[in-house]
Protein backbone atom coordinates (compact mmCIF):
# COMPACT_ATOMS: atom_id res chain seq x y z
CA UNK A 1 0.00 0.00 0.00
CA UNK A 2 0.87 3.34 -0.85
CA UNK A 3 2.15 5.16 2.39
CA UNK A 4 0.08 8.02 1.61
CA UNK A 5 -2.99 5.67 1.84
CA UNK A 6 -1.78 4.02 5.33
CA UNK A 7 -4.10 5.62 8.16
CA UNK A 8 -1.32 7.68 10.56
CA UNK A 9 -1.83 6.88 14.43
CA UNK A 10 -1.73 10.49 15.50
CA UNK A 11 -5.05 10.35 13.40
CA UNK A 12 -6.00 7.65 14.61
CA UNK A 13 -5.74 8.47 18.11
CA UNK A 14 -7.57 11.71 17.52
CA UNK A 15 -10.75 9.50 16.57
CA UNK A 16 -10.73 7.25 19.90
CA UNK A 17 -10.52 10.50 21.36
CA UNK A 18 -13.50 12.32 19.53
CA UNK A 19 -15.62 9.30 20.30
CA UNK A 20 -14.64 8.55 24.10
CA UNK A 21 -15.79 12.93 24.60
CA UNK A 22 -19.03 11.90 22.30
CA UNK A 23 -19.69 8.88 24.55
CA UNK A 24 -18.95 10.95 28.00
CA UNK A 25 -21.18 13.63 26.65
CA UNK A 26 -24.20 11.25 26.20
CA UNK A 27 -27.11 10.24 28.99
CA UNK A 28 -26.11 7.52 30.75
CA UNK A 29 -27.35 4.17 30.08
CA UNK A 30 -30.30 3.11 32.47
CA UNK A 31 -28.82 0.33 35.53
CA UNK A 32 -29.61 -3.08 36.02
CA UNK A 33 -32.36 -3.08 38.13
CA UNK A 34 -31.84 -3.23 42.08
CA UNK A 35 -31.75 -6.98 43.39
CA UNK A 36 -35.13 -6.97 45.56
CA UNK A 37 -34.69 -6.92 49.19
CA UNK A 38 -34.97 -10.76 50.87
CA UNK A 39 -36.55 -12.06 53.82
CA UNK A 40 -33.80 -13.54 56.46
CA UNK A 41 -34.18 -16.40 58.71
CA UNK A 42 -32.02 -17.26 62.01
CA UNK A 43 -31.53 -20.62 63.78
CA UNK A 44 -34.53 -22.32 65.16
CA UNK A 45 -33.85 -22.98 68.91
CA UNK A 46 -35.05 -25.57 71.62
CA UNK A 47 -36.74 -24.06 74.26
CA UNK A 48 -34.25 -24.84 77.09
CA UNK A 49 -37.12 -24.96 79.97
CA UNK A 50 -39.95 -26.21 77.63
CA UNK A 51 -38.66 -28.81 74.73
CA UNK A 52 -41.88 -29.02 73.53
CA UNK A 53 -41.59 -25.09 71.98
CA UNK A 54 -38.89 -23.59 70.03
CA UNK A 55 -38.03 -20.01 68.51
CA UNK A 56 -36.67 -18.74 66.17
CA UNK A 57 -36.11 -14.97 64.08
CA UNK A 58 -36.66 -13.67 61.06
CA UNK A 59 -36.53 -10.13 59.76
CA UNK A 60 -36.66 -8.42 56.11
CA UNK A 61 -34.58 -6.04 53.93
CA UNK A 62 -37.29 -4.13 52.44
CA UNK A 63 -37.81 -0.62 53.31
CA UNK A 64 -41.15 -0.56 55.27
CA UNK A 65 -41.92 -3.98 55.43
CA UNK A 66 -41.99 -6.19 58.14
CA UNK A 67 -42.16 -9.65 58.18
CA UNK A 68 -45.72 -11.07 58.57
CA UNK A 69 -46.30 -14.38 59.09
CA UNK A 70 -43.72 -17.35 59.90
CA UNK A 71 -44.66 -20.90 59.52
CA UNK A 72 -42.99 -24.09 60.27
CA UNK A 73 -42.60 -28.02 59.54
CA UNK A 74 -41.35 -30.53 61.95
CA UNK A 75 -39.69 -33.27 60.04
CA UNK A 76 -38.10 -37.02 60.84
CA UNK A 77 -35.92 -37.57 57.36
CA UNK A 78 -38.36 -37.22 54.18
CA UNK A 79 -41.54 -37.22 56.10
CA UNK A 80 -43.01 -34.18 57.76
CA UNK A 81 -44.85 -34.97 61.08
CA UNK A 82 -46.28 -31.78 61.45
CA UNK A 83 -46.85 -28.67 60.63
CA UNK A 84 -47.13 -25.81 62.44
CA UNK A 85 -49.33 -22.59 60.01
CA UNK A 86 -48.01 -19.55 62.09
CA UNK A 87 -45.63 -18.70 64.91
CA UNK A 88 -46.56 -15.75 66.71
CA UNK A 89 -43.68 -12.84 67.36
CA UNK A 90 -42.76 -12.07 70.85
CA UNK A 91 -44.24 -8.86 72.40
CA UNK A 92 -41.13 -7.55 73.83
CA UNK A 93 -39.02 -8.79 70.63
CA UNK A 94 -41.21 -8.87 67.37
CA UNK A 95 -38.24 -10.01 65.26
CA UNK A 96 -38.47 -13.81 66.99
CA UNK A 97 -41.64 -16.12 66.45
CA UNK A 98 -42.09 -18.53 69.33
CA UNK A 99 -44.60 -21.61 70.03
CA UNK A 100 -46.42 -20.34 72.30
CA UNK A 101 -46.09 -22.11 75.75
CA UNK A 102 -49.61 -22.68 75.93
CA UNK A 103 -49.96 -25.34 72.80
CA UNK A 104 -46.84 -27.07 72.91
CA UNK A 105 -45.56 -29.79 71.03
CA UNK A 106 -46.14 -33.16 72.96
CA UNK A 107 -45.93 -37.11 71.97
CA UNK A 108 -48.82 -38.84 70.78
CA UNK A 109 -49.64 -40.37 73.84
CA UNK A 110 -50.17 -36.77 75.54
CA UNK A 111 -52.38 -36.03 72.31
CA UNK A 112 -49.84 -34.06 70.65
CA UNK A 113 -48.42 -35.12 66.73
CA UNK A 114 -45.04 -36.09 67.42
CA UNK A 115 -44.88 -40.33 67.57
CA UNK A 116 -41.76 -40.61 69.93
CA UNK A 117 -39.14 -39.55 71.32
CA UNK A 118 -35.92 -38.12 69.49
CA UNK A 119 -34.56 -34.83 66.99
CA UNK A 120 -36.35 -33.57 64.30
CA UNK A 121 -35.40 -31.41 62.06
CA UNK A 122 -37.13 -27.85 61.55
CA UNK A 123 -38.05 -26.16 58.19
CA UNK A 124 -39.15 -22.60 58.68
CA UNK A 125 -40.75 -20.17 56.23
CA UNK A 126 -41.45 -16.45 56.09
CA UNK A 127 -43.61 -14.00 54.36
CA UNK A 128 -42.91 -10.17 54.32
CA UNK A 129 -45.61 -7.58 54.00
CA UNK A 130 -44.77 -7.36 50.29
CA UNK A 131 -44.65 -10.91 49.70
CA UNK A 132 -41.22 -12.07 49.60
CA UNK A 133 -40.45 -15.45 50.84
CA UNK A 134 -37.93 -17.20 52.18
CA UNK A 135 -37.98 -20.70 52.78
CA UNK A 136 -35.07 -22.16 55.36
CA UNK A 137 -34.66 -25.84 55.12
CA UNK A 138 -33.43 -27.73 58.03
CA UNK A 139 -33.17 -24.12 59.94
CA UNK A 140 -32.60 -25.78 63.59
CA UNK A 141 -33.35 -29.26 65.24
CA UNK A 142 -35.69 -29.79 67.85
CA UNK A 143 -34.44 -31.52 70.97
CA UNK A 144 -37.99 -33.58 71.87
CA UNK A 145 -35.84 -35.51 74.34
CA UNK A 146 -36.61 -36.36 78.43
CA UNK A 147 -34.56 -33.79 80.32
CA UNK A 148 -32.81 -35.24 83.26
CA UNK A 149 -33.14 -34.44 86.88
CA UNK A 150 -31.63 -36.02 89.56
CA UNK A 151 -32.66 -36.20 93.36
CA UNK A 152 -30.00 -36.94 96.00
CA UNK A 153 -29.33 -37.42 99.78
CA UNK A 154 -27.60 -38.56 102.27
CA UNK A 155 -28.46 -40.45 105.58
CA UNK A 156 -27.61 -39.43 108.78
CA UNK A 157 -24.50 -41.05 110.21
CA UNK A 158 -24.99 -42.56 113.88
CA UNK A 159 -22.32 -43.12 116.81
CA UNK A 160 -22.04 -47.01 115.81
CA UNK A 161 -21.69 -46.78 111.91
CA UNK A 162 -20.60 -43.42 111.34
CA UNK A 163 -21.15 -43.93 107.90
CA UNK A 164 -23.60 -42.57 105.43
CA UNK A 165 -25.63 -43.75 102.34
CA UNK A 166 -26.57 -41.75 99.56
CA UNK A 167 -29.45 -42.10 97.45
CA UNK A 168 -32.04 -40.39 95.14
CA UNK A 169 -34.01 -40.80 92.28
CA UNK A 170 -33.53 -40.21 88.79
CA UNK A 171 -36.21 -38.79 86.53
CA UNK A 172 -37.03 -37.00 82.78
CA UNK A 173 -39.47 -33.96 82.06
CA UNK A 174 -41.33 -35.08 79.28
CA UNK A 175 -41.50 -32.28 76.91
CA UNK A 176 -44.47 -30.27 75.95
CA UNK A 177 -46.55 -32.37 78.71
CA UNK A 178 -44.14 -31.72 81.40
CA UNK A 179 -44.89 -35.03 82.89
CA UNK A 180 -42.09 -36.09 85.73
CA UNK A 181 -40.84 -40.23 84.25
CA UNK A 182 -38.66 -42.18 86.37
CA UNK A 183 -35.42 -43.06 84.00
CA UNK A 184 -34.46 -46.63 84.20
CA UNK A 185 -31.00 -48.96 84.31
CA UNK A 186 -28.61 -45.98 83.79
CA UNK A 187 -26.10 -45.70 86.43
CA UNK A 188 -25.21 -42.49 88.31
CA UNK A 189 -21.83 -41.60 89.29
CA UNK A 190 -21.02 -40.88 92.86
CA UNK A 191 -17.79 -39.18 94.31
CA UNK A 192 -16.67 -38.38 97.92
CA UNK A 193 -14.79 -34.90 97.39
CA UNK A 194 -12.54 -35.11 100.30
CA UNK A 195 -10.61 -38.08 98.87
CA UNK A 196 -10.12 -37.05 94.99
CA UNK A 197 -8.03 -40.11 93.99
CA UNK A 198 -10.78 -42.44 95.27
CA UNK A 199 -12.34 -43.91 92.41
CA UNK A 200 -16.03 -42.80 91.51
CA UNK A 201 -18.78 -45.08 92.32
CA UNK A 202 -21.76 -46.17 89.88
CA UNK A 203 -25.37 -46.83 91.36
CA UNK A 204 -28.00 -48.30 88.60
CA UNK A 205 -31.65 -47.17 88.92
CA UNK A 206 -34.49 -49.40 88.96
CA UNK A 207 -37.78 -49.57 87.32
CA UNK A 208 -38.82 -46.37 89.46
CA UNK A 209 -35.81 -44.24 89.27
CA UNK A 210 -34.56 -44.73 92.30
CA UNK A 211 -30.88 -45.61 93.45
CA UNK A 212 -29.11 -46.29 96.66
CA UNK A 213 -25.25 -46.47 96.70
CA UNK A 214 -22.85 -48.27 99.04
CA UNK A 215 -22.09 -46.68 102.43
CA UNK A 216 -19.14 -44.62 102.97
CA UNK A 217 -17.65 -45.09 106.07
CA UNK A 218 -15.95 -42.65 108.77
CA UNK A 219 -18.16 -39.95 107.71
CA UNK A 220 -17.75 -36.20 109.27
CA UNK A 221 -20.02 -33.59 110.09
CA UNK A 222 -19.81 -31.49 106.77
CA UNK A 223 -17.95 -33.84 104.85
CA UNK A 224 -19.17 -33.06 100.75
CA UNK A 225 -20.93 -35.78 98.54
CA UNK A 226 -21.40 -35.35 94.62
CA UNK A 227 -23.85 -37.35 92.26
CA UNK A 228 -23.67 -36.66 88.28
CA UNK A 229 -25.24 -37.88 85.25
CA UNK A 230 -25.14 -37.47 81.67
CA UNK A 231 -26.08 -38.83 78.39
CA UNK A 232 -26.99 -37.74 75.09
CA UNK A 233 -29.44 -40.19 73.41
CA UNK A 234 -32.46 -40.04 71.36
CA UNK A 235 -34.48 -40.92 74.89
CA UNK A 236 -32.67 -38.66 76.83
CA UNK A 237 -30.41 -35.45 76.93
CA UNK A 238 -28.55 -33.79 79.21
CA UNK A 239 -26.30 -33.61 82.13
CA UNK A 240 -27.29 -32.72 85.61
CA UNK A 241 -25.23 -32.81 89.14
CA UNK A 242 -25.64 -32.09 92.83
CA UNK A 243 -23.31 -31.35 95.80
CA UNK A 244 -24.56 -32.32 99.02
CA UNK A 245 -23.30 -32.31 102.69
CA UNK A 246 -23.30 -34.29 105.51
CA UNK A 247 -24.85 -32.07 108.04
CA UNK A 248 -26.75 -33.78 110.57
CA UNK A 249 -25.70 -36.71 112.65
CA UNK A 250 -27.17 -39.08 115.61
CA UNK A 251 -24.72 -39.06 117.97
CA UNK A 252 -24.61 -41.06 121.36
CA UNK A 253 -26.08 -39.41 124.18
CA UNK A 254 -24.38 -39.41 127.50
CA UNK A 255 -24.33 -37.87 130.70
CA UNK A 256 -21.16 -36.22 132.83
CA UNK A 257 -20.17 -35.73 135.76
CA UNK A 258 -17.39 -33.66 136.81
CA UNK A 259 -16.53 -31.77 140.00
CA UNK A 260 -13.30 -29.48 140.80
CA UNK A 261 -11.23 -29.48 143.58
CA UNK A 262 -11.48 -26.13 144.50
CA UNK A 263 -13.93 -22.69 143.79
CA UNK A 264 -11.04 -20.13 143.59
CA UNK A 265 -7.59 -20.03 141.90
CA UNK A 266 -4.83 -18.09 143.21
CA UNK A 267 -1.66 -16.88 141.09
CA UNK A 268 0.60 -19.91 140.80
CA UNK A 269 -1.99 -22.31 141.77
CA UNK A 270 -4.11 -25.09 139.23
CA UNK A 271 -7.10 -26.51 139.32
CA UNK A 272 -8.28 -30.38 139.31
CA UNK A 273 -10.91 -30.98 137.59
CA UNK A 274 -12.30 -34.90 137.20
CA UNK A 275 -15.61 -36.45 136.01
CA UNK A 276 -17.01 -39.68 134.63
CA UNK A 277 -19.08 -40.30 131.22
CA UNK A 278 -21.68 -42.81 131.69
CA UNK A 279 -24.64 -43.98 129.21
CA UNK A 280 -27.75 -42.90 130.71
CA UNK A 281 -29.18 -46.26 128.72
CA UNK A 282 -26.92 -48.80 130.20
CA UNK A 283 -28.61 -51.52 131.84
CA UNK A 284 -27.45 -52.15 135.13
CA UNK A 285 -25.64 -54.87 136.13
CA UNK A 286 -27.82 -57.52 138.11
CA UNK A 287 -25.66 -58.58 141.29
CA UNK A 288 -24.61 -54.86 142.40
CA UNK A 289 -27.42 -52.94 140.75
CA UNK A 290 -25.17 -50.37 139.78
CA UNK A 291 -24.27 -48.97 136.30
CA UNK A 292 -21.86 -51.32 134.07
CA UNK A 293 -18.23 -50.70 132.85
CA UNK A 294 -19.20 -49.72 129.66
CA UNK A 295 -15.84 -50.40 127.41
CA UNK A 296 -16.99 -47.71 124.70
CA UNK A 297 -16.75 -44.70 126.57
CA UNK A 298 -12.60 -45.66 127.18
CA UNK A 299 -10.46 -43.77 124.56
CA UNK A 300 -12.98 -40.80 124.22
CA UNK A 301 -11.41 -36.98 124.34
CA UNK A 302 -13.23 -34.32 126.18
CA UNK A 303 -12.25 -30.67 126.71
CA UNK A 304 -12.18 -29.36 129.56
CA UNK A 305 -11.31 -25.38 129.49
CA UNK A 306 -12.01 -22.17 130.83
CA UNK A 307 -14.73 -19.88 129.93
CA UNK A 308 -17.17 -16.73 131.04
CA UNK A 309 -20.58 -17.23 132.42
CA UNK A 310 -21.02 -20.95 131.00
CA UNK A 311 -19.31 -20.30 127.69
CA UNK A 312 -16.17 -21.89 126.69
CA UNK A 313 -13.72 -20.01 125.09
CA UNK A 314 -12.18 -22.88 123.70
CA UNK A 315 -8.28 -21.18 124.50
CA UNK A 316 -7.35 -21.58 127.82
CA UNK A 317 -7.96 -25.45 128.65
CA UNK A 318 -6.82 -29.12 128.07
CA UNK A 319 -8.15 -31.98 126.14
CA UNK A 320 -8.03 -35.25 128.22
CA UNK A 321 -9.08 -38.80 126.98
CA UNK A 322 -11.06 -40.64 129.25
CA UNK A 323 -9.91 -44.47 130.84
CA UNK A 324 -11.64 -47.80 131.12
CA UNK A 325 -14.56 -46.69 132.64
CA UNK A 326 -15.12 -43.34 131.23
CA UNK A 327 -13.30 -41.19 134.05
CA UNK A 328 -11.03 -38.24 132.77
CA UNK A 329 -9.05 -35.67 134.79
CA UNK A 330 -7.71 -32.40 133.75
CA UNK A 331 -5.81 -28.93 135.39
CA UNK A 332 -6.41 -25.88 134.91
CA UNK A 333 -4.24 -22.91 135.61
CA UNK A 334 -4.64 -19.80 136.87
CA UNK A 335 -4.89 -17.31 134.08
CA UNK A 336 -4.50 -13.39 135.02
CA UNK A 337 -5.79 -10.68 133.23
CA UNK A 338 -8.77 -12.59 132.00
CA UNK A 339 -12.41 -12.53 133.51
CA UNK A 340 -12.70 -16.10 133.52
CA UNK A 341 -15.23 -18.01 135.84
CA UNK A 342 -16.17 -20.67 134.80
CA UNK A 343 -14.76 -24.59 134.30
CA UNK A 344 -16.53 -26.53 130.68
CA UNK A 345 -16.48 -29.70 130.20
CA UNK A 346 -17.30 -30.42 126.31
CA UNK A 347 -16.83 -33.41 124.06
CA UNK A 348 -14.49 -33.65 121.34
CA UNK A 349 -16.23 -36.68 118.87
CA UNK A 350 -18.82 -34.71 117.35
CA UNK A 351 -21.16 -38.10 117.87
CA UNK A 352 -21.30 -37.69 121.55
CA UNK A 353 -23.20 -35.41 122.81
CA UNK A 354 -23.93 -34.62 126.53
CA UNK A 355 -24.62 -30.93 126.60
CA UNK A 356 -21.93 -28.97 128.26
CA UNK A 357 -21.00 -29.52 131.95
CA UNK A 358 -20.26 -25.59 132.93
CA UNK A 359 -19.60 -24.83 136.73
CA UNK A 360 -18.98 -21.04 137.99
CA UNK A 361 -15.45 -20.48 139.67
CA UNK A 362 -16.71 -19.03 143.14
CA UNK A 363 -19.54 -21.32 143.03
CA UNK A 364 -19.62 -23.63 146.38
CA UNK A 365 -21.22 -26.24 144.44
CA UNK A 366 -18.30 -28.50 142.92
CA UNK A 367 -20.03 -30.91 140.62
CA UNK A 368 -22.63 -30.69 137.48
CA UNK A 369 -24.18 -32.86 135.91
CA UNK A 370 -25.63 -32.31 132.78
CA UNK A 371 -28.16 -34.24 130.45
CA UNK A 372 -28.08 -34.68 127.22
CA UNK A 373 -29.01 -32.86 124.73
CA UNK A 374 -29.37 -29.20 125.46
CA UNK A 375 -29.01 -27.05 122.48
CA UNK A 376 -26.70 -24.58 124.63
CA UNK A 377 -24.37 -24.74 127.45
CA UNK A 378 -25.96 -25.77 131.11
CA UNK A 379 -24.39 -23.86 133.80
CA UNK A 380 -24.76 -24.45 137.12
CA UNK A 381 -25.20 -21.42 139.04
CA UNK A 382 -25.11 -20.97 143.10
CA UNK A 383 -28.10 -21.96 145.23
């Protein structure tokens, strides 16, 4: 070609030019149309008090709409068990739809539509006020299991056993009836907290929930029990625990007798106090008539201390253990500086009890008995 024929590029570069100024200059080309707000749908919830009811929100995009009416499905696989035409928003939070707690859920039995227990799966759809729809497919699960509660206690320990036996009962709220079901042959775990390396025990319930578990021995007052259970099934789901503390005991009853050898203390001088234990229950012995030896009060601490007006004060004293027929003796000093006026005699084993034995310092009475079981300190005061 001829090179006057050959189109320059300064020429051509002038053209793109012209035509990207005629192009600016022209209207603009109309938009794609806006994509048209959508409804939204959360996760569909298990009521955690009621399993029979669920919730779950929903909201939409477009401008003053709300949503208007949400509707659900309760389904096993393929095949829908029930279906549930409109969930009613919450007053205080119109953006979540709950079953109401008045028409529940509940198993066949109960008159309800769902055939057993187990999950289901939960389709949820919602309408706006202009009609857009949104259809959520397996949007939550419903948990229409038993939830687990579990009853526990603990017997009282007693002076010859001193050991304790827990048991309770195991049962399942049934949901959307709220019927109480004992839950049978599972096997609750049972732990002493005082002694963590101790293996946990297992106690089975029978065909009415209830369980008993073997005795633990050389129980004390306040000592801590704990009873747990769990599982995760398609009868039953949940887990569930309990503390509990020993805190009442039978103890023995007894009675004391104790006596001092003198009302007043001078610097540098002590006190002798003695006294006997004896079972108030013995029988007595047939030849003599009076009370047997009675072996099991030998070996048994009692305090013996100072105190003001009948009250120990559990500082100033000694703890003495009593011989083979129940007779202790203990001294007391002279303490200055203190208004103390009174001798106590008080057991140590918190399964005897005898009341407290308290006797004045100036009184001119030397002994006091006391009988079991005051709730306070018995003082014997002067005539």
């Amino acid at each position: 070609m001829r090179s006057d024929l050959r189109p320059s590029s300064v020429s051509t570069l002038a053209a793109l030019t012209v035509l990207a100024l005629a192009a600016g200059a022209a209207p603009a080309l109309a938009e794609d149309p806006a994509t048209p707000a959508t409804v939204g749908i959360g996760r569909a919830t298990t009521d955690t008090y009621d399993r029979g009811s669920f919730s779950v929100s929903a909201w939409t995009d477009a401008a003053q709409a709300k949503v208007t009416t949400v509707s659900a499905k309760i389904r096993k696989g393929d095949t829908v068990v029930t279906e549930i035409p409109e969930l009613p928003p919450l007053s205080y939070n119109p953006s979540v739809f709950r079953l109401p707690a008045a028409t529940p859920l509940k198993l066949t039995e109960d008159g309800g539509a769902i055939p057993e227990l187990g999950t289901y799966a939960i389709d949820i759809t919602a309408t706006d006020s202009l009609g857009n729809t949104l259809t959520r497919t397996d949007a939550g699960t419903l948990d229409f299991t038993l939830k687990p509660q579990l009853d526990f206690g603990l017997t009282a320990p007693d002076w010859k056993s001193r050991s304790s036996v827990p048991s309770g009962m195991l049962l399942g709220i049934q949901p959307g009836s709220g019927d109480i079901v004992p839950i049978t042959g599972r096997d609750i775990t049972l732990r002493r907290l005082a002694d963590d390396t101790a293996p946990a025990r297992t106690a089975t319930t029978d065909d009415q929930g209830t369980y008993t578990g073997e005795a633990y021995t050389d129980v004390k007052l306040g000592e801590e029990f704990r009873v747990s259970y769990s599982e995760n099934s398609a009868q039953v789901h949940g887990s569930v625990g309990y503390t509990r503390s020993v805190y009442t005991l039978t103890p023995r009853t007894l009675k004391v007798s104790a006596k001092a050898d003198r009302t007043r203390v001078l610097p540098g001088q002590k006190v002798t106090v003695t006294g006997t234990l004896t079972d108030p229950n013995a029988p007595d012995q047939p030849a003599e008539g009076t009370p047997r030896v009675d072996t099991s009060l030998a070996g048994q601490q009692v305090r013996v201390s100072l105190g003001i007006d009948g009250r120990t004060d559990g500082f100033v004293g000694q703890t003495v253990t009593t011989g083979a027929d129940g007779t202790f003796t203990a001294q007391l000093p002279h303490v200055p500086g203190l208004r103390l006026n009174t001798w106590v005699v008080t057991p140590v084993d918190p399964y005897l009890t005898f009341g407290t034995s308290a006797v004045r310092w100036r009184s001119p009475r030397k002994a006091a008995s006391a009988s079991p079981p005051p709730p306070s300190a018995r003082t014997a005061r002067p005539p």
